[in-house]
C-alpha atoms as a PDB file:
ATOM      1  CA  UNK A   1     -91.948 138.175 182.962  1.00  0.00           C
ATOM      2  CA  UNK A   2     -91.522 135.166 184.424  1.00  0.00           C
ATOM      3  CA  UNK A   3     -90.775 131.728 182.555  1.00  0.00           C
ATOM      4  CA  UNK A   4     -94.515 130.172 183.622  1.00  0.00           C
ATOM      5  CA  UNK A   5     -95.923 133.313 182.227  1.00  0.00           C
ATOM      6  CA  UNK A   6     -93.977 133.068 179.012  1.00  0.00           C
ATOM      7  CA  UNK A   7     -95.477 129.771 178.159  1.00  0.00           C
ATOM      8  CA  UNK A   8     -98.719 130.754 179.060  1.00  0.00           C
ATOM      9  CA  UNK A   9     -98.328 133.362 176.715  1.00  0.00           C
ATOM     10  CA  UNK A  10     -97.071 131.442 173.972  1.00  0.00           C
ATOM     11  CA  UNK A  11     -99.766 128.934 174.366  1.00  0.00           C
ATOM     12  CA  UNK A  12    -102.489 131.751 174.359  1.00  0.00           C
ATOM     13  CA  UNK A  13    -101.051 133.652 171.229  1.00  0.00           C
ATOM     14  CA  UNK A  14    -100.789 130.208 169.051  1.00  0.00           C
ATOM     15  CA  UNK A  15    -104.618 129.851 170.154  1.00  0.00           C
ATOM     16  CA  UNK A  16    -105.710 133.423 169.168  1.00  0.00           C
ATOM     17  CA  UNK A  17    -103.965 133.063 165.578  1.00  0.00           C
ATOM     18  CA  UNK A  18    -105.044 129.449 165.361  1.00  0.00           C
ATOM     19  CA  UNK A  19    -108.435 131.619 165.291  1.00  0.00           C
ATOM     20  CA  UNK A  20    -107.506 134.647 163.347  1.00  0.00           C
ATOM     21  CA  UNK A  21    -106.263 131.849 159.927  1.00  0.00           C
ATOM     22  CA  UNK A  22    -109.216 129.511 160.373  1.00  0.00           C
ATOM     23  CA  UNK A  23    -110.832 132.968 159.351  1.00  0.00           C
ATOM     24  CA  UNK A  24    -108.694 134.184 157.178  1.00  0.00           C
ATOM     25  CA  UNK A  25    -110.899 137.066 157.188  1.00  0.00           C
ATOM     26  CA  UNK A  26    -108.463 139.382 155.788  1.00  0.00           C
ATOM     27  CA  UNK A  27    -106.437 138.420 152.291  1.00  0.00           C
ATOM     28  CA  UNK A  28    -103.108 140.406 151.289  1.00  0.00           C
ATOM     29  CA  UNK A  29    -104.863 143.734 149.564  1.00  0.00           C
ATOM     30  CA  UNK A  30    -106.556 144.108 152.165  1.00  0.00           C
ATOM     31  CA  UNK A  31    -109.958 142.785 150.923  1.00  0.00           C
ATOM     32  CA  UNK A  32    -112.929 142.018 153.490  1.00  0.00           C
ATOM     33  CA  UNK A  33    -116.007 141.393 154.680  1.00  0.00           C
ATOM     34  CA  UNK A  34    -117.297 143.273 157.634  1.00  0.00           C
ATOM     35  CA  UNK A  35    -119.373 140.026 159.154  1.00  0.00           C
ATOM     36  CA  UNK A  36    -116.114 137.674 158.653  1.00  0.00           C
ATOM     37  CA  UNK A  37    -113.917 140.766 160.281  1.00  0.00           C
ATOM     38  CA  UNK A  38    -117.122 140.774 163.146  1.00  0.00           C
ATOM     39  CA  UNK A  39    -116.700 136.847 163.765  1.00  0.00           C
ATOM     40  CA  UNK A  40    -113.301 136.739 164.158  1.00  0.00           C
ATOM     41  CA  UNK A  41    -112.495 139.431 166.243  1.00  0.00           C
ATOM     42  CA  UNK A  42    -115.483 138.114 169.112  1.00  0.00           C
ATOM     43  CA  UNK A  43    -114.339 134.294 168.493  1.00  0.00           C
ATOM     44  CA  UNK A  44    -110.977 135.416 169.182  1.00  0.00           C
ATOM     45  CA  UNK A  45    -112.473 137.750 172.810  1.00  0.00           C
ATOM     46  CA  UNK A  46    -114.577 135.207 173.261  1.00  0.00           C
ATOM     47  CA  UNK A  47    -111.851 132.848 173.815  1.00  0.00           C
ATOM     48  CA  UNK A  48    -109.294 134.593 175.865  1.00  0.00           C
ATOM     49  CA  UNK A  49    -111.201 137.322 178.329  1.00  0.00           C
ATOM     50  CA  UNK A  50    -112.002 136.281 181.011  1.00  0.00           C
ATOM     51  CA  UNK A  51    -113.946 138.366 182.876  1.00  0.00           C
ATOM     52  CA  UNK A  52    -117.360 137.140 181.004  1.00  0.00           C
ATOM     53  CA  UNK A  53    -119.694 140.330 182.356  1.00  0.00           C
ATOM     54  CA  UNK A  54    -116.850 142.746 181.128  1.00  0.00           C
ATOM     55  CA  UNK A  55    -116.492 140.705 177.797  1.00  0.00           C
ATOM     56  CA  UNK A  56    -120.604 141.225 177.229  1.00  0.00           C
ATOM     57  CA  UNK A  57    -120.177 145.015 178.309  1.00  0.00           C
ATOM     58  CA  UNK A  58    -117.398 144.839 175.649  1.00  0.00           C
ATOM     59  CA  UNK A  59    -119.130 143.504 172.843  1.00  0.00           C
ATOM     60  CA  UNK A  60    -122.360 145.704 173.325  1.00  0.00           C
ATOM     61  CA  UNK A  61    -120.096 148.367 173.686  1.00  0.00           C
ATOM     62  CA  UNK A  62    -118.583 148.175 170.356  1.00  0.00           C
ATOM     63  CA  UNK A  63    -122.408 146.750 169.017  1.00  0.00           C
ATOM     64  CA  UNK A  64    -124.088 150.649 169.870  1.00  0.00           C
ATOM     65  CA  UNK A  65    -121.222 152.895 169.215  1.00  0.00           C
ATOM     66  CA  UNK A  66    -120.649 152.053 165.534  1.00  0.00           C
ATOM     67  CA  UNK A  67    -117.072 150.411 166.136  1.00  0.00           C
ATOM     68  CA  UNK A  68    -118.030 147.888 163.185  1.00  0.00           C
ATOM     69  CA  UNK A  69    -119.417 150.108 160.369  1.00  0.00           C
ATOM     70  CA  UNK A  70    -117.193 152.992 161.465  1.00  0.00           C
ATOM     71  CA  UNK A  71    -114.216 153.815 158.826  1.00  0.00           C
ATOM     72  CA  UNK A  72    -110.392 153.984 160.302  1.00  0.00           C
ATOM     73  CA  UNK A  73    -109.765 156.983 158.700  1.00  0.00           C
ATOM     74  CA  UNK A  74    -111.149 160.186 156.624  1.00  0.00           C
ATOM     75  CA  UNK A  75    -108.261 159.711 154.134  1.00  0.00           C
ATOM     76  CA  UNK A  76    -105.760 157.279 154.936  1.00  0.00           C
ATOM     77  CA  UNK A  77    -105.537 154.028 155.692  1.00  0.00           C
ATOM     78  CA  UNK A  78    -109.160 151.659 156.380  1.00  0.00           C
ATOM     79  CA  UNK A  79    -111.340 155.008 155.055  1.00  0.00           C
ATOM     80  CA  UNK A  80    -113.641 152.756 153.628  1.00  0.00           C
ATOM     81  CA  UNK A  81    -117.099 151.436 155.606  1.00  0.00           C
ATOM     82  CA  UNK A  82    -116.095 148.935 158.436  1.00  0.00           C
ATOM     83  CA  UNK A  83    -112.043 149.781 158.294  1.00  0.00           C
ATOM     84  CA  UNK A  84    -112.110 150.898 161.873  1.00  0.00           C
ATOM     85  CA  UNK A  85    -112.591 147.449 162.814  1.00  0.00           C
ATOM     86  CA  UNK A  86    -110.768 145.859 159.749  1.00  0.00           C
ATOM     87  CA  UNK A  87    -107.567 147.728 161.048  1.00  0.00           C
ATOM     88  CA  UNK A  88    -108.438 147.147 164.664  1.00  0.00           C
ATOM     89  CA  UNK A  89    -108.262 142.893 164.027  1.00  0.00           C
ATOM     90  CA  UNK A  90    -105.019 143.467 162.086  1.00  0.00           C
ATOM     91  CA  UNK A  91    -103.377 145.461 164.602  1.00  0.00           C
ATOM     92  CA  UNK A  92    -104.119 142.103 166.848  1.00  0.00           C
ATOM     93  CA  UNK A  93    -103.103 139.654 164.446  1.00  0.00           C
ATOM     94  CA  UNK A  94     -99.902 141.848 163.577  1.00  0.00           C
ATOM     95  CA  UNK A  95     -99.136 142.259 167.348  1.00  0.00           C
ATOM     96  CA  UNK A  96     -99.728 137.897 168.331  1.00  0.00           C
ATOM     97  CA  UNK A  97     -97.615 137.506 165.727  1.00  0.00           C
ATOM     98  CA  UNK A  98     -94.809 139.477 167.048  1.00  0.00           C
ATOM     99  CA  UNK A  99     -95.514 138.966 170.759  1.00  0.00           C
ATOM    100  CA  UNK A 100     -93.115 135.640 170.772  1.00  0.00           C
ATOM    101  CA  UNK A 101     -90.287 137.437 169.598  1.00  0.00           C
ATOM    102  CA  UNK A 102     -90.584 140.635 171.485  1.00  0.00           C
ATOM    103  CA  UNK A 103     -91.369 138.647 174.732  1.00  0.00           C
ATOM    104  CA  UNK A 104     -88.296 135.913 173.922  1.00  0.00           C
ATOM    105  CA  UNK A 105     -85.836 139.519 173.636  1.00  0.00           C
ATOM    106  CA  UNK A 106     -87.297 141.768 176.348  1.00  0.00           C
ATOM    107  CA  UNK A 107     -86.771 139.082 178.879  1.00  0.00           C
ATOM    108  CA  UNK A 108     -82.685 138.768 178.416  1.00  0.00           C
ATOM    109  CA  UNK A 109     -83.403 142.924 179.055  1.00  0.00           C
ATOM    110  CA  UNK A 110     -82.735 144.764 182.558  1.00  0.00           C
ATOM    111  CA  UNK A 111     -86.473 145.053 183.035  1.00  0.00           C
ATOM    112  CA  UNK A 112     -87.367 141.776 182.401  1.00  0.00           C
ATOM    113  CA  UNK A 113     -88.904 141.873 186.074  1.00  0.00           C
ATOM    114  CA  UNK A 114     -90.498 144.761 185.610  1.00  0.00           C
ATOM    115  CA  UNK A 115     -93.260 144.032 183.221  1.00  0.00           C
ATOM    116  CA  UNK A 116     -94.989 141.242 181.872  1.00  0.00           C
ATOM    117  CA  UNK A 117     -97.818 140.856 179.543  1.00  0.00           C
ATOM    118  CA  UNK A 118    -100.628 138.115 178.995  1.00  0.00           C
ATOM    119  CA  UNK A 119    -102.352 137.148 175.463  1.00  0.00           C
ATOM    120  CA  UNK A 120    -105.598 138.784 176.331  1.00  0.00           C
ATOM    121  CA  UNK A 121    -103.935 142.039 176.857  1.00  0.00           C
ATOM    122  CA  UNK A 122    -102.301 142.088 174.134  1.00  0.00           C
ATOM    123  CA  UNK A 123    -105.563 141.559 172.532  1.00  0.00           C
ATOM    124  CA  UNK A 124    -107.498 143.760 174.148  1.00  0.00           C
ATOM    125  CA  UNK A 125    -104.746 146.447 173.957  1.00  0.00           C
ATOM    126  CA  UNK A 126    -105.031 146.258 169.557  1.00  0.00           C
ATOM    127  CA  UNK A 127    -108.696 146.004 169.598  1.00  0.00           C
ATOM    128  CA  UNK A 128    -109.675 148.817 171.774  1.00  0.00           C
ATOM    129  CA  UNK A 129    -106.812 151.279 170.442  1.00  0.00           C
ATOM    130  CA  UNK A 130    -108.451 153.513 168.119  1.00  0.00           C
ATOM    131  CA  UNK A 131    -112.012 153.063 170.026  1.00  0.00           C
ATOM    132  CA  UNK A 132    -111.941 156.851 170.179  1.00  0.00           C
ATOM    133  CA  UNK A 133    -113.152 156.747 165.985  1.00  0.00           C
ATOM    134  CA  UNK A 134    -116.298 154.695 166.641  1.00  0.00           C
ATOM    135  CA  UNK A 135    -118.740 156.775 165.220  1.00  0.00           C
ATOM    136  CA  UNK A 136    -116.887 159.889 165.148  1.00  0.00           C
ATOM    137  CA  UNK A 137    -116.997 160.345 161.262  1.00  0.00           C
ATOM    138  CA  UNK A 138    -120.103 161.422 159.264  1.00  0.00           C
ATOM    139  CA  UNK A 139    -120.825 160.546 155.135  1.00  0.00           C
ATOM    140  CA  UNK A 140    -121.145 163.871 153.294  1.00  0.00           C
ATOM    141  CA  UNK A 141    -121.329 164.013 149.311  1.00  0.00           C
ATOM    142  CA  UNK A 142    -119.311 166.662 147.190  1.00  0.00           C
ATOM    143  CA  UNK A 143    -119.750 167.026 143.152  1.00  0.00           C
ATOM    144  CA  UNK A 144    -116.860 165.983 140.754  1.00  0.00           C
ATOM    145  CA  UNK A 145    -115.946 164.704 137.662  1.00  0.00           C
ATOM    146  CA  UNK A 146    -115.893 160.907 136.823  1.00  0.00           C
ATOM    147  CA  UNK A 147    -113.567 159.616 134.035  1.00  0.00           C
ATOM    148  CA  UNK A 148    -115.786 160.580 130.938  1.00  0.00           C
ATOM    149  CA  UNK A 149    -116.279 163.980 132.529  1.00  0.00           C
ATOM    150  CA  UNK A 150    -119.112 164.206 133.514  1.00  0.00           C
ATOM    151  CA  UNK A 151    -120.133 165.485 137.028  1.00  0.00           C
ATOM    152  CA  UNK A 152    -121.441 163.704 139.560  1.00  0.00           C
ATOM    153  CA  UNK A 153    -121.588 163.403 143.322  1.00  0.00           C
ATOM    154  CA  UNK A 154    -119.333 161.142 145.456  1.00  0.00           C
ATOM    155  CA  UNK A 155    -119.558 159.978 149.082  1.00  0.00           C
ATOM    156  CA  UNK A 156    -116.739 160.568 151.621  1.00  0.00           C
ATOM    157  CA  UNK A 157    -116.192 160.373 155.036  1.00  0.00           C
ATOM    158  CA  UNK A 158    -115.444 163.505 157.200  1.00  0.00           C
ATOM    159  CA  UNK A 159    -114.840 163.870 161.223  1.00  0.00           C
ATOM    160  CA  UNK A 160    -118.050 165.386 162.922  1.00  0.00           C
ATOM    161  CA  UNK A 161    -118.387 168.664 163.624  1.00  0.00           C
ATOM    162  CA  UNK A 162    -119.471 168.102 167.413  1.00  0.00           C
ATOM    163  CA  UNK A 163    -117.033 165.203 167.794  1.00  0.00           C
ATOM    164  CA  UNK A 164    -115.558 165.596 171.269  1.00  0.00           C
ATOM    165  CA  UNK A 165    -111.810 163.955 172.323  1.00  0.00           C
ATOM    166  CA  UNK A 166    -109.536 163.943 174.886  1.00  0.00           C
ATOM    167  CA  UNK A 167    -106.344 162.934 172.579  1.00  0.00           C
ATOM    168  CA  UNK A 168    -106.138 159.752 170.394  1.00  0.00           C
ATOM    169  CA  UNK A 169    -104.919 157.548 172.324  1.00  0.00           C
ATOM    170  CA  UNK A 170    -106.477 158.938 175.754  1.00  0.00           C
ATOM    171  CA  UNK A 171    -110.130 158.978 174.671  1.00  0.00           C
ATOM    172  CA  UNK A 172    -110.054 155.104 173.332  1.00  0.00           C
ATOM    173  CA  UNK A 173    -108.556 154.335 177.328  1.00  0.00           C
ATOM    174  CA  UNK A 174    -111.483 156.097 178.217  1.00  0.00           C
ATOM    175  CA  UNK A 175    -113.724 154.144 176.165  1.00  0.00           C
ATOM    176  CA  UNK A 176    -112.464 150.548 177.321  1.00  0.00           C
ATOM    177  CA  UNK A 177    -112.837 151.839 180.632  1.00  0.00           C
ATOM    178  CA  UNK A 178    -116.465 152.371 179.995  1.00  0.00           C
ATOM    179  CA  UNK A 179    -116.621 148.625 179.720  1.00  0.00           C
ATOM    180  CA  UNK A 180    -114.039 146.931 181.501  1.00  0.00           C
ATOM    181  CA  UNK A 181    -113.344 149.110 184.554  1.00  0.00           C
ATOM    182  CA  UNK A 182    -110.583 146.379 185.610  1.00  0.00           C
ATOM    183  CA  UNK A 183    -107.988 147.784 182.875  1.00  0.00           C
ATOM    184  CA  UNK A 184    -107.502 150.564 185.783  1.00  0.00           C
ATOM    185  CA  UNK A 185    -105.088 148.074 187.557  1.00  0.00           C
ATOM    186  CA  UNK A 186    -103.624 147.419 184.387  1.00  0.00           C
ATOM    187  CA  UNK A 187    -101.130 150.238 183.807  1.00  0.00           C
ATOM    188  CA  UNK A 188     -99.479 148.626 181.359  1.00  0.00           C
ATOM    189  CA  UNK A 189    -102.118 148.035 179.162  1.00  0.00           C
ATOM    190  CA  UNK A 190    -103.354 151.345 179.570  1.00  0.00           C
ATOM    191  CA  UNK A 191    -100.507 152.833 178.508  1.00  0.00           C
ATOM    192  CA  UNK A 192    -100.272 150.942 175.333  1.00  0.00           C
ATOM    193  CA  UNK A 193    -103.034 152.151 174.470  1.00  0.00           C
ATOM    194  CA  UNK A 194    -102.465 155.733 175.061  1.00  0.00           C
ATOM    195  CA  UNK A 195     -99.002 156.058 173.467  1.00  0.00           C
ATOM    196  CA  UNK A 196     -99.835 153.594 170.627  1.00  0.00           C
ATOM    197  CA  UNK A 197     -99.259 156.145 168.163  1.00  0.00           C
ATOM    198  CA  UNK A 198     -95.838 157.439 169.292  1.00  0.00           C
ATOM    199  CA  UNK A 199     -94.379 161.152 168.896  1.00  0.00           C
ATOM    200  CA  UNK A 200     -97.120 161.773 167.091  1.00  0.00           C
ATOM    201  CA  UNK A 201     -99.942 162.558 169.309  1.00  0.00           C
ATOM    202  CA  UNK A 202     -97.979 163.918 172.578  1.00  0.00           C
ATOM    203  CA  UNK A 203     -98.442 167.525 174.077  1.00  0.00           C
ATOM    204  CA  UNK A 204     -94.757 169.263 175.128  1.00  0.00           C
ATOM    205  CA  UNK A 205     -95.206 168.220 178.492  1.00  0.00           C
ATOM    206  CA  UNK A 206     -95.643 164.424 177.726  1.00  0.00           C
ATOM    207  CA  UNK A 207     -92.639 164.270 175.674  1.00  0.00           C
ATOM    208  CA  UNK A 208     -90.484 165.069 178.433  1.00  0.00           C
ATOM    209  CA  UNK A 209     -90.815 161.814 179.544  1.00  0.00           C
ATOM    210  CA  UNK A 210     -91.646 160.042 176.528  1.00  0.00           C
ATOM    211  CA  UNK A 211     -89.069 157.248 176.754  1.00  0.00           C
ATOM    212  CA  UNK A 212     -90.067 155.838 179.893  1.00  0.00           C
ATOM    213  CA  UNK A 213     -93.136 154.557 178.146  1.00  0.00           C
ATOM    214  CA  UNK A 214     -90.956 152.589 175.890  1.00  0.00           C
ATOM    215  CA  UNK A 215     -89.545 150.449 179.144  1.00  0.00           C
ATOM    216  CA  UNK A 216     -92.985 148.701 178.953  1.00  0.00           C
ATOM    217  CA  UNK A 217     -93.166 146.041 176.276  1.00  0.00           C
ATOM    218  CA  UNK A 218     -96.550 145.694 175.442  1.00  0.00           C
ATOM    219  CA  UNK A 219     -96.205 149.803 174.507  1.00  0.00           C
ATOM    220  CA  UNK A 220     -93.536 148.906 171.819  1.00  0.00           C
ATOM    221  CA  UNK A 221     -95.419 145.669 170.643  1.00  0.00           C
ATOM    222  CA  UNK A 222     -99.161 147.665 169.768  1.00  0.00           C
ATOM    223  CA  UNK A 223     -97.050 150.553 168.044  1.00  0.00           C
ATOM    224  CA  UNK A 224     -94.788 148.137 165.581  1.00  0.00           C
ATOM    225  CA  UNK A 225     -98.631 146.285 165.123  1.00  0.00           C
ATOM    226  CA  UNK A 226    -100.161 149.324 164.309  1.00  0.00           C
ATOM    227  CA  UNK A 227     -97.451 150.942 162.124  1.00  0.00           C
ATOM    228  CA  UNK A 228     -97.080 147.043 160.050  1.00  0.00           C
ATOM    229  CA  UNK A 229    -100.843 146.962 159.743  1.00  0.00           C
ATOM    230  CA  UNK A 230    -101.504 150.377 158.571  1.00  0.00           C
ATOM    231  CA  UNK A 231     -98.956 150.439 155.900  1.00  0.00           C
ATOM    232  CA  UNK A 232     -98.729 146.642 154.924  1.00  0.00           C
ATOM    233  CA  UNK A 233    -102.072 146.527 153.892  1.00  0.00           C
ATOM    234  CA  UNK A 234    -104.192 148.767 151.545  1.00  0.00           C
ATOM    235  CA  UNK A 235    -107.672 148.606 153.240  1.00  0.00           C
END
């Protein structure tokens, strides 16, 4: 990362969470609405992508596969009705806000010349990283007990039956690919979206060579963003 890119990536970030707090769209327990959550997250691609035809292929993209109704989760964190993309615009706030600090360290590193990172990846990188749950949960009902007793049916979510994946993180790279085919020449961004969740989602064979992922800085910057924003707010 050169010292011209730095700044341009400072100046970007401030922009993006200039956006993200006129919005506050988001408060501290993790309340929110999903049309304030909607309006940030395009303001906030509709000021940094370039590319304008990928951007529209982007935003239809997530428009017909259920990316802003879908939950983030069955059971855990964002399992409520428009989490997936709650948790998707925290992940991005939570990663601009570290991207400053992680940039300012990584370049007094060895490999300093050996990556770099812009704004609108990092962006992109946090809001297309769990693409592969648009629409892959269905609402079922199950009968239980309320508080006085009495029994009574409740909603939850549940993954489909037919749901098809390649892997966490590799199915959402296939899905931003659907809509920006330039991320192939991105490597870097690719891969931070396929190892975004770590040890946790690796066959045997990838974690021979885990660590090298972890020389690329945008890799470690959407993992600490995801982690922070999964467990720092109750959504």
């Amino acid at each position: 990362m050169t010292v011209e890119e730095k700044e341009k990536l400072f100046g970007d970030v401030d922009s993006l969470l200039e956006i993200y707090k006129k919005h506050d769209p988001i408060n501290a327990i993790g309340k929110f609405t999903i049309e304030e959550v909607k309006a940030t997250t395009i303001e906030m691609l509709d000021f940094i992508v370039e590319d304008k035809i990928e951007l529209e292929n982007l935003k239809n993209w997530m428009n017909t596969h259920d990316f802003w109704a879908s939950p983030a989760s069955a059971r855990y964190h964002g399992n409520v009705k428009g989490g997936l993309a709650a948790h998707s615009l925290l992940v991005a706030k939570q990663a601009l806000s570290y991207a400053k600090m992680l940039a300012e360290n990584f370049m007094e590193s060895k490999n300093a010349e050996k990556f770099s990172f812009t704004a609108e990846e990092v962006l992109l990188a946090a809001v297309a990283h769990d693409f592969c749950k648009a629409g892959s949960y269905s609402t079922e009902s199950r009968k239980t007990k309320d508080y006085m007793g009495n029994w009574t049916y409740e909603t939850y979510y549940k993954v489909r039956s037919d749901w098809r994946n390649l892997g966490h993180g590799n199915e959402s790279v296939l899905l931003l690919l659907e809509s920006m085919p330039s991320i192939i020449k991105k490597r870097h961004v690719i891969e931070a979206v396929s190892r975004h969740m770590g040890f946790s989602d690796l066959s045997d064979m990838e974690r021979m060579n885990y660590s090298n992922f972890l020389q690329n800085p945008l890799v470690v910057l959407i993992q600490i963003a995801d982690e922070t924003a999964a467990q720092w707010w109750d959504l």
